[in-house]
PDB file of N, CA and C in Angstrom:
ATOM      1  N   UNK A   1      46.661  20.287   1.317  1.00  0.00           N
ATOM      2  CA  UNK A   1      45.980  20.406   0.047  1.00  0.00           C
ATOM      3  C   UNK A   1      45.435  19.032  -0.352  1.00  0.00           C
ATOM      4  N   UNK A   2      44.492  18.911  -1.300  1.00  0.00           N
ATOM      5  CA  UNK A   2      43.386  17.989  -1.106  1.00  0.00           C
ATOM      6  C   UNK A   2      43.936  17.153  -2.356  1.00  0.00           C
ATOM      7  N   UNK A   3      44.061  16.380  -2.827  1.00  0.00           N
ATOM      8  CA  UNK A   3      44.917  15.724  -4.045  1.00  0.00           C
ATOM      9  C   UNK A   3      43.265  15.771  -5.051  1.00  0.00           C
ATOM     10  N   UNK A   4      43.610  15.936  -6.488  1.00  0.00           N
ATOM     11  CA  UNK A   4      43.129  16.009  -7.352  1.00  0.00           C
ATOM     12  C   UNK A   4      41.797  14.900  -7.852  1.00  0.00           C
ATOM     13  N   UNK A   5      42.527  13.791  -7.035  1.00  0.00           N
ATOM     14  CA  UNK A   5      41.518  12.778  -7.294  1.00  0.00           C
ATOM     15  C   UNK A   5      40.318  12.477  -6.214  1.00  0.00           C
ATOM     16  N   UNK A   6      40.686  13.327  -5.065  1.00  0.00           N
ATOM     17  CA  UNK A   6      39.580  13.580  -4.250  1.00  0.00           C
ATOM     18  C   UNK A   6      38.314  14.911  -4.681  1.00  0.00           C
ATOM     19  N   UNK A   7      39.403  15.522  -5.134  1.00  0.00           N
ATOM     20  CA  UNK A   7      38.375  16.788  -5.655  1.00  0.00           C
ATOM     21  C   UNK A   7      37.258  16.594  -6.708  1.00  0.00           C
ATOM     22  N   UNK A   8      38.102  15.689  -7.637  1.00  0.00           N
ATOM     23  CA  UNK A   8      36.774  15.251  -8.804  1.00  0.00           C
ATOM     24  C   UNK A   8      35.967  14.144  -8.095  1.00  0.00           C
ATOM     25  N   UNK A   9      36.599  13.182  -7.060  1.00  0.00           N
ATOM     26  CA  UNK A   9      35.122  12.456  -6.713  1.00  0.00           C
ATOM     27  C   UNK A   9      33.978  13.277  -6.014  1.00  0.00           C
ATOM     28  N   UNK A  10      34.458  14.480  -4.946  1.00  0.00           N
ATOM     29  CA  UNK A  10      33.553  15.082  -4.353  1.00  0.00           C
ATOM     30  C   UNK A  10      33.037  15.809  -5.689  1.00  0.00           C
ATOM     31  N   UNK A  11      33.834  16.285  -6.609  1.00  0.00           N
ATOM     32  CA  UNK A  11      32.579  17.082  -7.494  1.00  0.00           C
ATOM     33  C   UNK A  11      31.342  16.290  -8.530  1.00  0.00           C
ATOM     34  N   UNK A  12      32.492  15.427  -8.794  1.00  0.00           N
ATOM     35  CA  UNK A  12      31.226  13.852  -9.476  1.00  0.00           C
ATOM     36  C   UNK A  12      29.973  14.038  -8.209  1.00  0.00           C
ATOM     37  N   UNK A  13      30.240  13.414  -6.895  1.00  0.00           N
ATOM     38  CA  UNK A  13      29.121  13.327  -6.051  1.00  0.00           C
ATOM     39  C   UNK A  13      27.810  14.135  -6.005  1.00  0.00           C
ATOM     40  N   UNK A  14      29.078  15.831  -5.801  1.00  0.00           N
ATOM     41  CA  UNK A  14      27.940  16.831  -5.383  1.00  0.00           C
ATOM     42  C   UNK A  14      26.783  17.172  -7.161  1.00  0.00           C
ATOM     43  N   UNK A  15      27.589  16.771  -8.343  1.00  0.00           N
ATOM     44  CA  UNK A  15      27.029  16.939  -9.214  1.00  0.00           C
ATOM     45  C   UNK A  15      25.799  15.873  -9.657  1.00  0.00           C
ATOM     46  N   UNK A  16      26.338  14.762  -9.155  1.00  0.00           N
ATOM     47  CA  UNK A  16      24.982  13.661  -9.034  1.00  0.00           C
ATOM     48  C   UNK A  16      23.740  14.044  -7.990  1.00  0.00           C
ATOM     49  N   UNK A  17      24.249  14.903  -7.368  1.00  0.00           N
ATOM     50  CA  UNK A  17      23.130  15.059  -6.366  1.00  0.00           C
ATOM     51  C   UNK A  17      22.465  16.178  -6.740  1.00  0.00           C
ATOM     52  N   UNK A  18      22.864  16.612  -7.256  1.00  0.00           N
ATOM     53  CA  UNK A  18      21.998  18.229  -7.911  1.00  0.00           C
ATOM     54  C   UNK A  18      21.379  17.371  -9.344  1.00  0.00           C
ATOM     55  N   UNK A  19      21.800  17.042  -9.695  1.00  0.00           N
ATOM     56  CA  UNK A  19      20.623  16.153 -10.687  1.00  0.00           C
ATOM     57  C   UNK A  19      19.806  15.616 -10.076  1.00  0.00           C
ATOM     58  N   UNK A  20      20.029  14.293  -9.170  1.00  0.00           N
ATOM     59  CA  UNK A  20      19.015  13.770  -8.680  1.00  0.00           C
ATOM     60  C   UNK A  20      18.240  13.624  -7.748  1.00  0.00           C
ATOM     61  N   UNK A  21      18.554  15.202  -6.940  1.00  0.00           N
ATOM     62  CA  UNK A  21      16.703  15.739  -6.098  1.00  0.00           C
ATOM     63  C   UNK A  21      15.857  16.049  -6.738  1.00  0.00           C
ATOM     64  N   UNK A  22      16.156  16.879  -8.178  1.00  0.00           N
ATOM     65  CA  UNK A  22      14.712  17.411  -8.907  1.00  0.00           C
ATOM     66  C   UNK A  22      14.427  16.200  -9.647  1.00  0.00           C
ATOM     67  N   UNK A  23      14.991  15.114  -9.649  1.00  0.00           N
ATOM     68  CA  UNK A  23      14.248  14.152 -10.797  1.00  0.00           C
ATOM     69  C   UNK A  23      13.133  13.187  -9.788  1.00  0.00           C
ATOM     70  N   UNK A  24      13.442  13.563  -8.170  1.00  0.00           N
ATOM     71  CA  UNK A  24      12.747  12.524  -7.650  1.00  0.00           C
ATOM     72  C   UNK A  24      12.201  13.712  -6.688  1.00  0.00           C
ATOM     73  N   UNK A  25      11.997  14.662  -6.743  1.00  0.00           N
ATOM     74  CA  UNK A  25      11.053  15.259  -6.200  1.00  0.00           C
ATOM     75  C   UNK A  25       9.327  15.543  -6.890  1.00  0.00           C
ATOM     76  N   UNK A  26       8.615  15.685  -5.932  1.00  0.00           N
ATOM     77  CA  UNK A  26       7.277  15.325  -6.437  1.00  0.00           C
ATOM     78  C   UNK A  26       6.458  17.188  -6.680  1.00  0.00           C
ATOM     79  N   UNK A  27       5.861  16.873  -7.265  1.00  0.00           N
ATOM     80  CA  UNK A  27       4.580  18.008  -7.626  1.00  0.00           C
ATOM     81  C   UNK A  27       4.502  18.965  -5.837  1.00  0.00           C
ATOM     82  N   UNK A  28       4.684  19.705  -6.668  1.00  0.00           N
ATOM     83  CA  UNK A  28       4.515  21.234  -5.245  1.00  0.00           C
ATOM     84  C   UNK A  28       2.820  21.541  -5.491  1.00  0.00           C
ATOM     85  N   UNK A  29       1.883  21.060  -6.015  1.00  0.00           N
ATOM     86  CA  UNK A  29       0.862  21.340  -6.412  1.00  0.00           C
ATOM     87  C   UNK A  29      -0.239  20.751  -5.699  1.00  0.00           C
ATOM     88  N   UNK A  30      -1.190  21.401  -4.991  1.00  0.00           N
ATOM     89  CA  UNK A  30      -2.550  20.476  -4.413  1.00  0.00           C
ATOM     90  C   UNK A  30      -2.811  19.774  -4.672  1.00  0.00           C
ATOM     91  N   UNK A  31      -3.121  18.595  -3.961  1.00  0.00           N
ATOM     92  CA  UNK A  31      -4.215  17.838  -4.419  1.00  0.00           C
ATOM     93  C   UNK A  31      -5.623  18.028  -4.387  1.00  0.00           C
ATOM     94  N   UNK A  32      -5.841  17.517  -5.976  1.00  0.00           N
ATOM     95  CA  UNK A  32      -7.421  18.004  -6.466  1.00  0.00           C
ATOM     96  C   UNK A  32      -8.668  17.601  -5.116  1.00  0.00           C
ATOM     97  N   UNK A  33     -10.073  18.260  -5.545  1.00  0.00           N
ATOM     98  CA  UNK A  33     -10.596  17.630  -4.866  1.00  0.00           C
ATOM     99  C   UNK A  33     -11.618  16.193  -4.728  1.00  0.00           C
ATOM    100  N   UNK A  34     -12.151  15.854  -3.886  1.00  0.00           N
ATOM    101  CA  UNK A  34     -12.907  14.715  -3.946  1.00  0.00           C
ATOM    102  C   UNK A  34     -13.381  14.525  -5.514  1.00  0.00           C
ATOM    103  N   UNK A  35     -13.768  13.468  -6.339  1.00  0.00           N
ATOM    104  CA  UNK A  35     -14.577  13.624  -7.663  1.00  0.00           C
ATOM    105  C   UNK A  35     -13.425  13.514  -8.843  1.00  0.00           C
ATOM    106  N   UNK A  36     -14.282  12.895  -9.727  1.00  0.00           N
ATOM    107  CA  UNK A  36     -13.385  13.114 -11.009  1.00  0.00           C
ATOM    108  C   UNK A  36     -13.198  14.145 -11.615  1.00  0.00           C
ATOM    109  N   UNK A  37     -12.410  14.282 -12.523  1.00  0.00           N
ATOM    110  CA  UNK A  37     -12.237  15.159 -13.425  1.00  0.00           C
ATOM    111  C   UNK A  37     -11.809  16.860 -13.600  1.00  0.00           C
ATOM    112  N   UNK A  38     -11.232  16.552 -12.214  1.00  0.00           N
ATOM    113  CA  UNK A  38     -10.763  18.256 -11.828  1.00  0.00           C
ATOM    114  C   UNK A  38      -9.832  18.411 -12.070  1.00  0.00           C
ATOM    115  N   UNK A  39      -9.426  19.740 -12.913  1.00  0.00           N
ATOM    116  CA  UNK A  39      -7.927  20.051 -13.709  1.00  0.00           C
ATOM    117  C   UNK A  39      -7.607  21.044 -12.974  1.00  0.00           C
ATOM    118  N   UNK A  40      -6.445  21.189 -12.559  1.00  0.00           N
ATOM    119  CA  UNK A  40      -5.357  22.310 -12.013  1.00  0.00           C
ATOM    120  C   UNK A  40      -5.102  23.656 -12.903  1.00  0.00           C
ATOM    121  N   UNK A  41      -5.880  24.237 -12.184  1.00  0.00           N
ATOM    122  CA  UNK A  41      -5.247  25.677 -13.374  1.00  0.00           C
ATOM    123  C   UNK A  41      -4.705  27.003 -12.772  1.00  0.00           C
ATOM    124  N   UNK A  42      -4.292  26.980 -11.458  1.00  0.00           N
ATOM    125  CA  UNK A  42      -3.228  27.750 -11.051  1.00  0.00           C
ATOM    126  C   UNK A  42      -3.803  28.070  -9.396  1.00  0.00           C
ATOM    127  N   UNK A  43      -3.218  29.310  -8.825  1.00  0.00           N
ATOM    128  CA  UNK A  43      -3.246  30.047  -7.415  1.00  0.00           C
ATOM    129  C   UNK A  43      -3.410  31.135  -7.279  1.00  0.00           C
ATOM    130  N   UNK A  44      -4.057  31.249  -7.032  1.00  0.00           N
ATOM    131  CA  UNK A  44      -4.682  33.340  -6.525  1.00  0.00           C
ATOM    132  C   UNK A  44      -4.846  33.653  -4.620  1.00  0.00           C
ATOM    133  N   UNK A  45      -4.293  34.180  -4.557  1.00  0.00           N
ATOM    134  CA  UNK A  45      -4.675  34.909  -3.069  1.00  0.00           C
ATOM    135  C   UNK A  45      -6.056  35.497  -3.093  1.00  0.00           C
ATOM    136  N   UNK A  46      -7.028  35.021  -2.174  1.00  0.00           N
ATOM    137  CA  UNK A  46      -8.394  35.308  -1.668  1.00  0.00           C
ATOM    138  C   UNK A  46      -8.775  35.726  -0.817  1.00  0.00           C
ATOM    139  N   UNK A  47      -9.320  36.559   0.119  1.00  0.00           N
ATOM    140  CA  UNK A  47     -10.641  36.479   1.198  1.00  0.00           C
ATOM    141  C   UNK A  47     -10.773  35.391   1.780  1.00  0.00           C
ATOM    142  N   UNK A  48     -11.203  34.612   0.594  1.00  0.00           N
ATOM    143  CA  UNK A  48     -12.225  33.547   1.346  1.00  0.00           C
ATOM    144  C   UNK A  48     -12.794  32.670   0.105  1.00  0.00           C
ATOM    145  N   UNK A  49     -13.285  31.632   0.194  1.00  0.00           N
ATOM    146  CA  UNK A  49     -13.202  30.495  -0.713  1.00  0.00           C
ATOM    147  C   UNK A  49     -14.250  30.987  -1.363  1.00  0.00           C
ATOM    148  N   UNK A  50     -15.387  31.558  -0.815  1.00  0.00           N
ATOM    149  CA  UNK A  50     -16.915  31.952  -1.885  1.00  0.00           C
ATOM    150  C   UNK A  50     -16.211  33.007  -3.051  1.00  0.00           C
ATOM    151  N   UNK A  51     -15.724  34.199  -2.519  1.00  0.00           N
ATOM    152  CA  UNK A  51     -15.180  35.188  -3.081  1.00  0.00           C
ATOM    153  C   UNK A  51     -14.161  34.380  -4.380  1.00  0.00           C
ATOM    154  N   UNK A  52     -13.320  33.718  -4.087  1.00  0.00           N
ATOM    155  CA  UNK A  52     -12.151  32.976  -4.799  1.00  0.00           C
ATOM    156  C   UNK A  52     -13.760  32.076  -6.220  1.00  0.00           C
ATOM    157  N   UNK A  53     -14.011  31.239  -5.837  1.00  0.00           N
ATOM    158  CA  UNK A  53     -15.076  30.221  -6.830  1.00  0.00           C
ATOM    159  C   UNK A  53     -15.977  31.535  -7.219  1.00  0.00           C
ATOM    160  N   UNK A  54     -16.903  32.517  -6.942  1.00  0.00           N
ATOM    161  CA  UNK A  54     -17.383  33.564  -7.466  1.00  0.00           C
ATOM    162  C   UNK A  54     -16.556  34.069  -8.556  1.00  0.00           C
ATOM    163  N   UNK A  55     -15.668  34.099  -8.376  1.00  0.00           N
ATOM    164  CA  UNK A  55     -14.513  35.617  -9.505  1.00  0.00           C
ATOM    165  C   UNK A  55     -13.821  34.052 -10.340  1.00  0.00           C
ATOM    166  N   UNK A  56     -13.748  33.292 -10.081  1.00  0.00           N
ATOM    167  CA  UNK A  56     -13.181  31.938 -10.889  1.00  0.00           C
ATOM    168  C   UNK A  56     -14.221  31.737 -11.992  1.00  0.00           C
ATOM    169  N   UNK A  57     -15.279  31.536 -11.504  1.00  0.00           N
ATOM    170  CA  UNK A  57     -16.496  30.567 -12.720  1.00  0.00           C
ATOM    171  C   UNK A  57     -16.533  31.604 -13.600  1.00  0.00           C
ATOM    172  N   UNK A  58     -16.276  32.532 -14.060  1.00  0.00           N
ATOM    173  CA  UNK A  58     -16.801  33.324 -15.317  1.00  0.00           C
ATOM    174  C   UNK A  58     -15.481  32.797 -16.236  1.00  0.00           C
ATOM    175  N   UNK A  59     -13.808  32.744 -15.554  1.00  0.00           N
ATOM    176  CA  UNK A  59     -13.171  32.249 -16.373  1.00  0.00           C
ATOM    177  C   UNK A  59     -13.035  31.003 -16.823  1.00  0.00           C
ATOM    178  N   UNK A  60     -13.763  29.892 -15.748  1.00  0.00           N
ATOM    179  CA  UNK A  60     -14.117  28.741 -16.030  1.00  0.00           C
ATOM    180  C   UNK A  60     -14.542  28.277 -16.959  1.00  0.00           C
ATOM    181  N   UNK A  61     -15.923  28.646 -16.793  1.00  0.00           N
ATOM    182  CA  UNK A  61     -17.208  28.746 -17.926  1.00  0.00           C
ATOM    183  C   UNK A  61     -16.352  29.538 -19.364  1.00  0.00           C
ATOM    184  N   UNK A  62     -15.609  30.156 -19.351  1.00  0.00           N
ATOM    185  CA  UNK A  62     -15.112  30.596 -20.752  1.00  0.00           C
ATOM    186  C   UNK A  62     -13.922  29.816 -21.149  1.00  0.00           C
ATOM    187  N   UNK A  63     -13.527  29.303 -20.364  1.00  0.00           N
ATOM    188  CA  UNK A  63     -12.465  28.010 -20.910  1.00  0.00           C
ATOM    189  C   UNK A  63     -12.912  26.573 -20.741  1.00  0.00           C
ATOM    190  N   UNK A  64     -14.610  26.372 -21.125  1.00  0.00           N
ATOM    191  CA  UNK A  64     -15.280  24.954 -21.509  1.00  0.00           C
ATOM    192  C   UNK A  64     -15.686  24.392 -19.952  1.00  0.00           C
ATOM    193  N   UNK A  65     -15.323  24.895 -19.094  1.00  0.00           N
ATOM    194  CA  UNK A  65     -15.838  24.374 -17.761  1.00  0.00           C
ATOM    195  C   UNK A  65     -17.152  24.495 -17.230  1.00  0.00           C
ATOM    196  N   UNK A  66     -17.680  24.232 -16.283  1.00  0.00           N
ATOM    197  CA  UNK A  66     -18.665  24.659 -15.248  1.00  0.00           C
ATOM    198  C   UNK A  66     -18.947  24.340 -14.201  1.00  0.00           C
ATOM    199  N   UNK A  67     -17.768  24.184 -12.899  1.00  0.00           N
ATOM    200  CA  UNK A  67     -17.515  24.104 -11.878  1.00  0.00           C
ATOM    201  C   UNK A  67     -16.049  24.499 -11.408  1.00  0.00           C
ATOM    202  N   UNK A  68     -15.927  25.069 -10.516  1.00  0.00           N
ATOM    203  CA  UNK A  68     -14.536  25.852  -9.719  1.00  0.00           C
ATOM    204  C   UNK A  68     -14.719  24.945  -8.657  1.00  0.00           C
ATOM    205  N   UNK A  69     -13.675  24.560  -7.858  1.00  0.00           N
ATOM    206  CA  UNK A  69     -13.016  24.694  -6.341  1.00  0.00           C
ATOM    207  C   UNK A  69     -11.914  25.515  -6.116  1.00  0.00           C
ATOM    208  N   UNK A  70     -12.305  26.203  -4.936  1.00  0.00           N
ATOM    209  CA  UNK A  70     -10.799  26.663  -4.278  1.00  0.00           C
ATOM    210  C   UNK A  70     -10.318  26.088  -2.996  1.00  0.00           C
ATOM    211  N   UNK A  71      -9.028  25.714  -2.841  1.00  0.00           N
ATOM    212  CA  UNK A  71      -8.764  25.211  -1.993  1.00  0.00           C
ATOM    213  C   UNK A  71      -8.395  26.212  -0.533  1.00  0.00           C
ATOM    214  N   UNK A  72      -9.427  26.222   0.267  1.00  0.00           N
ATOM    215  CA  UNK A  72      -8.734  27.083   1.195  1.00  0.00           C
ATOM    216  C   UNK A  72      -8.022  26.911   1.735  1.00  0.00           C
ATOM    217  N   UNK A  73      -7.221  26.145   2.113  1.00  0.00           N
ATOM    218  CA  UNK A  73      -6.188  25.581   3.418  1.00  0.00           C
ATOM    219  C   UNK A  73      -5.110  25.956   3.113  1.00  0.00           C
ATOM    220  N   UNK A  74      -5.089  26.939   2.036  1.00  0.00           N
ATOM    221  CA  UNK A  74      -3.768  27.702   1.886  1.00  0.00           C
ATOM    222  C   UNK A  74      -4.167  29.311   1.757  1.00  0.00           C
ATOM    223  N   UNK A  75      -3.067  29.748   2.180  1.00  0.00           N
ATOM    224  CA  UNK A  75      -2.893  31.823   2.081  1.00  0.00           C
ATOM    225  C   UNK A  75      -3.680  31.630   0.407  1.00  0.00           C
ATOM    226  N   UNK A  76      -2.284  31.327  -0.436  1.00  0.00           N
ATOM    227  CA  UNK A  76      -2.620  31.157  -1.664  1.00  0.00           C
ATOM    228  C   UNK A  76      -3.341  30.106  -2.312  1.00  0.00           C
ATOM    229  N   UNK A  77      -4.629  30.332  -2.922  1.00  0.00           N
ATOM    230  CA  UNK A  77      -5.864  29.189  -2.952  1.00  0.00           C
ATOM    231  C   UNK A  77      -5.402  28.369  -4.237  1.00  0.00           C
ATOM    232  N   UNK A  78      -4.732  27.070  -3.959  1.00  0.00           N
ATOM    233  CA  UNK A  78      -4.890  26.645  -6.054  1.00  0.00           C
ATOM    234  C   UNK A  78      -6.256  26.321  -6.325  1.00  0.00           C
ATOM    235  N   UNK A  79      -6.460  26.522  -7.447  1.00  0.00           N
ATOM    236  CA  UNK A  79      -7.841  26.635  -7.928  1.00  0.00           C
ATOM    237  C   UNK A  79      -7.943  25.406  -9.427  1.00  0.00           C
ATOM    238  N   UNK A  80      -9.185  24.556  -9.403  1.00  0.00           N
ATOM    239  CA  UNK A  80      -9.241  23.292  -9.708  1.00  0.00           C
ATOM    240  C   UNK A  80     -10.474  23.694 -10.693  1.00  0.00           C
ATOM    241  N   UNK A  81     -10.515  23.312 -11.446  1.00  0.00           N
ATOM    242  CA  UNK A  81     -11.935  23.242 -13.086  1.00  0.00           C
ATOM    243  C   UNK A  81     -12.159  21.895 -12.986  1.00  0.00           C
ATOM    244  N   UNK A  82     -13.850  21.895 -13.332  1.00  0.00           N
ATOM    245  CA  UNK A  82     -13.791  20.858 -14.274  1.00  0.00           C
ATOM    246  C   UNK A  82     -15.454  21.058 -14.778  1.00  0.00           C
TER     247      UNK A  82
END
């Protein structure tokens, strides 16, 4: 049996470590593309990148924008305004 004062250092440890992967882990999120001023506004599954920026710009254009990218190099496209 494991004496008491080993048990709380392994649980101190394992509890420092579950805090501090998410504080130093980075953005799961694309990077934007070439150009300034492109805002991240989420991921949709597409076809194909024309199809994805086609069905995007109407919500664009209605939330102050007027340009889409989609990123194809993923299944799921994140999709960039500006």
């Amino acid at each position: 049996m494991k004496s008491w004062r080993t048990r709380i250092g392994v649980g101190l440890a394992v509890g420092a470590a579950a805090v501090a992967i998410p504080l130093t882990s980075t953005a799961a999120f694309a990077a934007p593309p070439p150009g300034d001023g492109w805002v991240p506004v989420g991921a949709e599954k597409y076809p194909s990148k024309a199809e994805c920026e086609a069905k995007e710009l109407p919500n664009a254009q209605a939330n102050g924008y007027h340009e889409v990218w989609c990123d194809d190099s993923k299944a799921i496209m994140p999709i960039f305004n500006r």
